[in-house]
Protein backbone atom coordinates (compact mmCIF):
# COMPACT_ATOMS: atom_id res chain seq x y z
CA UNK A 1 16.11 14.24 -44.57
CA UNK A 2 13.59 16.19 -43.49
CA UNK A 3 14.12 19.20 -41.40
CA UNK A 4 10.39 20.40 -41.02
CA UNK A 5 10.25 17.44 -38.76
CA UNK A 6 12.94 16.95 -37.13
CA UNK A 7 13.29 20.45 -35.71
CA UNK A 8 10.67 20.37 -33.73
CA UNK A 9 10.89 16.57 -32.35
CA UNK A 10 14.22 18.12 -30.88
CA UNK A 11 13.37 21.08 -29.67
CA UNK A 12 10.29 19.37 -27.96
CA UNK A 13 12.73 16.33 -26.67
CA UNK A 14 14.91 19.25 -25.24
CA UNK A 15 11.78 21.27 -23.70
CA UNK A 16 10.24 18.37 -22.14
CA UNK A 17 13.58 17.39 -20.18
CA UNK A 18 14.51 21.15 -18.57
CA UNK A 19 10.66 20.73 -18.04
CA UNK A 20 11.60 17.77 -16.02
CA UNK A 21 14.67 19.35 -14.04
CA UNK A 22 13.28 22.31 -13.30
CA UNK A 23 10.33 21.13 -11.98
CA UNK A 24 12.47 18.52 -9.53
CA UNK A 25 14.47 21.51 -8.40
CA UNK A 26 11.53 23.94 -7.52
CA UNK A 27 9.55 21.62 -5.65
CA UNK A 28 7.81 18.96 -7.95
CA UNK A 29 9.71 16.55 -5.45
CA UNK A 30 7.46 16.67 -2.21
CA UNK A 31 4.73 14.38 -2.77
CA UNK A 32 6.26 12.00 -0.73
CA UNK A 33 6.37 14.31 2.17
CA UNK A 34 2.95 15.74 1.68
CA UNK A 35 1.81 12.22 1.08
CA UNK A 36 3.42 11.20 4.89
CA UNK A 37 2.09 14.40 6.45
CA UNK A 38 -1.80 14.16 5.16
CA UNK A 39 -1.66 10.56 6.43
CA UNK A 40 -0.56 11.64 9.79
CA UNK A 41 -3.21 13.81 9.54
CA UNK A 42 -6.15 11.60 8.97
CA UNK A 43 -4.40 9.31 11.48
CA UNK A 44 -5.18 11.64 14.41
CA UNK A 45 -8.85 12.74 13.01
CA UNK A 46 -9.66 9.17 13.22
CA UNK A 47 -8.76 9.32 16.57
CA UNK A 48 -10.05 12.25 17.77
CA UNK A 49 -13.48 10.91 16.02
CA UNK A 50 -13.54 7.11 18.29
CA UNK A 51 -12.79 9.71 21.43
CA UNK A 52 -15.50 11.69 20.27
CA UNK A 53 -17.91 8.72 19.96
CA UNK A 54 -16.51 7.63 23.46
CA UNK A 55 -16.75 10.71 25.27
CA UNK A 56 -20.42 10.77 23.74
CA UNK A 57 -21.18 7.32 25.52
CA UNK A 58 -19.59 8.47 28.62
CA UNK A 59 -21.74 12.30 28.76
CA UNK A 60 -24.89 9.62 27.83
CA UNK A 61 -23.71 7.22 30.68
CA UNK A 62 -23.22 10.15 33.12
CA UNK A 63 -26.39 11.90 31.83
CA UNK A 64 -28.54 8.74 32.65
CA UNK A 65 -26.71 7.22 36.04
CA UNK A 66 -27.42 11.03 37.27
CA UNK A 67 -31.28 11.08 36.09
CA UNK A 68 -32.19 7.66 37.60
CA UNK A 69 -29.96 8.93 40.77
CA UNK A 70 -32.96 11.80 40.70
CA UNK A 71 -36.08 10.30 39.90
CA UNK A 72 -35.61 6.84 41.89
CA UNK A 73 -36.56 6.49 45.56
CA UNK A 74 -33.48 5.45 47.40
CA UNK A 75 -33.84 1.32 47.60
CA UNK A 76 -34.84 0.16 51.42
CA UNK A 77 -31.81 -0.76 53.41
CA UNK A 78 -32.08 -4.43 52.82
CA UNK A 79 -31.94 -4.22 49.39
CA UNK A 80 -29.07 -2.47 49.56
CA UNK A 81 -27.10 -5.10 51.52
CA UNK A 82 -27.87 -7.42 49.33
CA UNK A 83 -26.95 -5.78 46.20
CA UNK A 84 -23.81 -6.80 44.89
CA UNK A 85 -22.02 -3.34 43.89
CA UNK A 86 -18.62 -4.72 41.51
CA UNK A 87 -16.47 -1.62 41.39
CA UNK A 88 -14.41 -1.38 38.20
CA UNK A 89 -10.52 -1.76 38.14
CA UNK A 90 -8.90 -0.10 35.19
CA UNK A 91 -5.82 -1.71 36.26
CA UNK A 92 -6.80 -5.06 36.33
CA UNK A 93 -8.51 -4.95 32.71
CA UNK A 94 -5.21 -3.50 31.23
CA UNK A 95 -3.06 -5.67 32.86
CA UNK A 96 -4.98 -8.67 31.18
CA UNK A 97 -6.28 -7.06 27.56
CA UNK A 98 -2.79 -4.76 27.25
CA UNK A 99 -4.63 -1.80 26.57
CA UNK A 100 -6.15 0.81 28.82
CA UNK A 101 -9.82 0.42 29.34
CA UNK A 102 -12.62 2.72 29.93
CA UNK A 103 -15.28 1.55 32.28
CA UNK A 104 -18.57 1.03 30.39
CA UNK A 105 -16.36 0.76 26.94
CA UNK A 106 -18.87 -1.85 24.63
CA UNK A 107 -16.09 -1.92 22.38
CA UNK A 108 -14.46 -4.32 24.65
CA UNK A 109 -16.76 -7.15 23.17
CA UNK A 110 -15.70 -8.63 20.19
CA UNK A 111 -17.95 -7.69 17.67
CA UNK A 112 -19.00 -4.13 18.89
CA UNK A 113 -16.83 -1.18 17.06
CA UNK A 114 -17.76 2.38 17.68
CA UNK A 115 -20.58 2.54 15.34
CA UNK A 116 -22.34 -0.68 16.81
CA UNK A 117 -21.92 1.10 20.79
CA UNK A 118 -23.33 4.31 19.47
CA UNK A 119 -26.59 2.40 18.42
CA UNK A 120 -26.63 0.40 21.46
CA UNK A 121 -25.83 3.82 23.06
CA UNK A 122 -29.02 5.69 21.62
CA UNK A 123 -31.08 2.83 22.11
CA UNK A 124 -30.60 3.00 26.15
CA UNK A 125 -28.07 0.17 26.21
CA UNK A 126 -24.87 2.21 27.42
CA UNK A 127 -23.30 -0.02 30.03
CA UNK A 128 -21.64 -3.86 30.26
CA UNK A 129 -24.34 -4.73 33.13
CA UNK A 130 -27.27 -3.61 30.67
CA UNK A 131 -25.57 -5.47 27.89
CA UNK A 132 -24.83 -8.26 29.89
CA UNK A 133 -29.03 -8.72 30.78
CA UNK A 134 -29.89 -8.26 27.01
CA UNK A 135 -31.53 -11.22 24.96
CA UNK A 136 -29.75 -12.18 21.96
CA UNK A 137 -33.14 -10.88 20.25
CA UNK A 138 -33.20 -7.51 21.50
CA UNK A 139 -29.59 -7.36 20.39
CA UNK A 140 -30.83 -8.68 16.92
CA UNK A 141 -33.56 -5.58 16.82
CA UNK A 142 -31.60 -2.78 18.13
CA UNK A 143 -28.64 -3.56 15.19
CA UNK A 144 -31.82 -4.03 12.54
CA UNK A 145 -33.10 -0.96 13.78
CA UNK A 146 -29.53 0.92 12.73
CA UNK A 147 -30.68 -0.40 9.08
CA UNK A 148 -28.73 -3.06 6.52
CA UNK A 149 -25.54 -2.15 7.09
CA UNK A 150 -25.97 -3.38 10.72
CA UNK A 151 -27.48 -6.45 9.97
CA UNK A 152 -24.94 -8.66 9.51
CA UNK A 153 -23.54 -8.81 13.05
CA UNK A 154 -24.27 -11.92 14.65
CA UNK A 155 -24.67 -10.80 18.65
CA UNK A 156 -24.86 -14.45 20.03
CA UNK A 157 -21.90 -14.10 22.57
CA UNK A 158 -22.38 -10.30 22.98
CA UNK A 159 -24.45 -10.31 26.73
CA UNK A 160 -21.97 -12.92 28.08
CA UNK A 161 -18.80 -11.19 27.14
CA UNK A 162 -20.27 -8.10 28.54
CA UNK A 163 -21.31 -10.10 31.84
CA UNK A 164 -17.58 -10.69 31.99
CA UNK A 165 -16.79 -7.60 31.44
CA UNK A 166 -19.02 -5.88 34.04
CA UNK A 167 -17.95 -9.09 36.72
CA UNK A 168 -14.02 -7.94 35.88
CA UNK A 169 -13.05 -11.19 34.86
CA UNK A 170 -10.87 -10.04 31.98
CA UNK A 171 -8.84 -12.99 32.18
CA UNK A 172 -12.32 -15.41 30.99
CA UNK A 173 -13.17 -12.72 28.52
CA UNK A 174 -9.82 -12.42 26.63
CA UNK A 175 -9.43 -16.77 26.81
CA UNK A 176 -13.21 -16.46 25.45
CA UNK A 177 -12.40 -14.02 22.63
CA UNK A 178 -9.30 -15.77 22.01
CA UNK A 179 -11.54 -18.84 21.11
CA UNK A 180 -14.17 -16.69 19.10
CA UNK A 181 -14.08 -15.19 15.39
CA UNK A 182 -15.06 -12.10 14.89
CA UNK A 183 -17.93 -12.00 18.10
CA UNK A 184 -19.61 -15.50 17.07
């Protein structure tokens, strides 16, 4: 037999395993852990970047209530009257959807994520009522104007689901999205 060979298969057999060992008892095994705790991690930066996005809408939403609240002449009195004014209920909405909802949210239609409201958003559609008296066609341009990857969406139920939304009739709009796929 030769020894030449065998030698060094043996002593690299024998290397390779305290190799091994030594590296499970120093620390090799915490990839699992680090794993878990870098998933946490981008768990909670995904959140903190929809609030983001949804505090934007809201400082947009406050910015613009608070500049036409400037610039436009107070309506005569018999406009007002007639106006219907349909305060939001938080409440209500969570009671029926099972999840807390922010007034204003576009993400409430099925359909609209976060990316989708931000476009809306920048192009001066930032509130259910404003949604709610868009044409399907405007809704067409403004998600062609975000470019291809926006194109896709098919906004045929989006103004009526937001008309629900703005009216409060959560309990229509969740039986409505329970009938729809996907917004269409």
């Amino acid at each position: 037999m030769n020894w030449c060979i065998l030698i060094p298969l043996v002593v690299g057999a024998i290397c390779a395993i305290l190799g091994y060992l030594l590296g499970r008892l120093l620390g090799g095994g915490n990839h699992d852990e680090c794993n878990n705790k870098l998933g946490r991690l981008q768990t909670q930066l995904d959140a903190c970047k929809l609030s983001k996005v949804s505090l934007e809408g809201d400082l947009k939403s406050t910015k613009a209530s608070l500049a036409s609240s400037l610039v436009a002449p107070a309506p005569p009195a018999a406009s007002i009257s007639s106006a219907v004014l349909i305060p939001f209920d938080a409440a209500a909405a969570k009671a029926v959807l099972g999840k807390k909802i922010k007034e204003n949210d576009l993400t409430v239609v099925e359909g609209i994520g976060p990316k989708i409201q931000e476009l809306f958003h920048n192009n001066g559609v930032e509130t259910w009522k404003a949604l709610s008296e868009c044409s399907i066609e405007k809704c067409k341009e403004i998600l062609i104007s975000g470019g291809d990857r926006f194109k896709m969406h098919k906004p045929g139920t989006w103004p009526k689901q937001a008309k629900f939304a703005y009216q409060g009739k959560w309990a229509e709009l969740l039986k409505w999205q329970d009938e729809l796929d996907g917004g269409k």
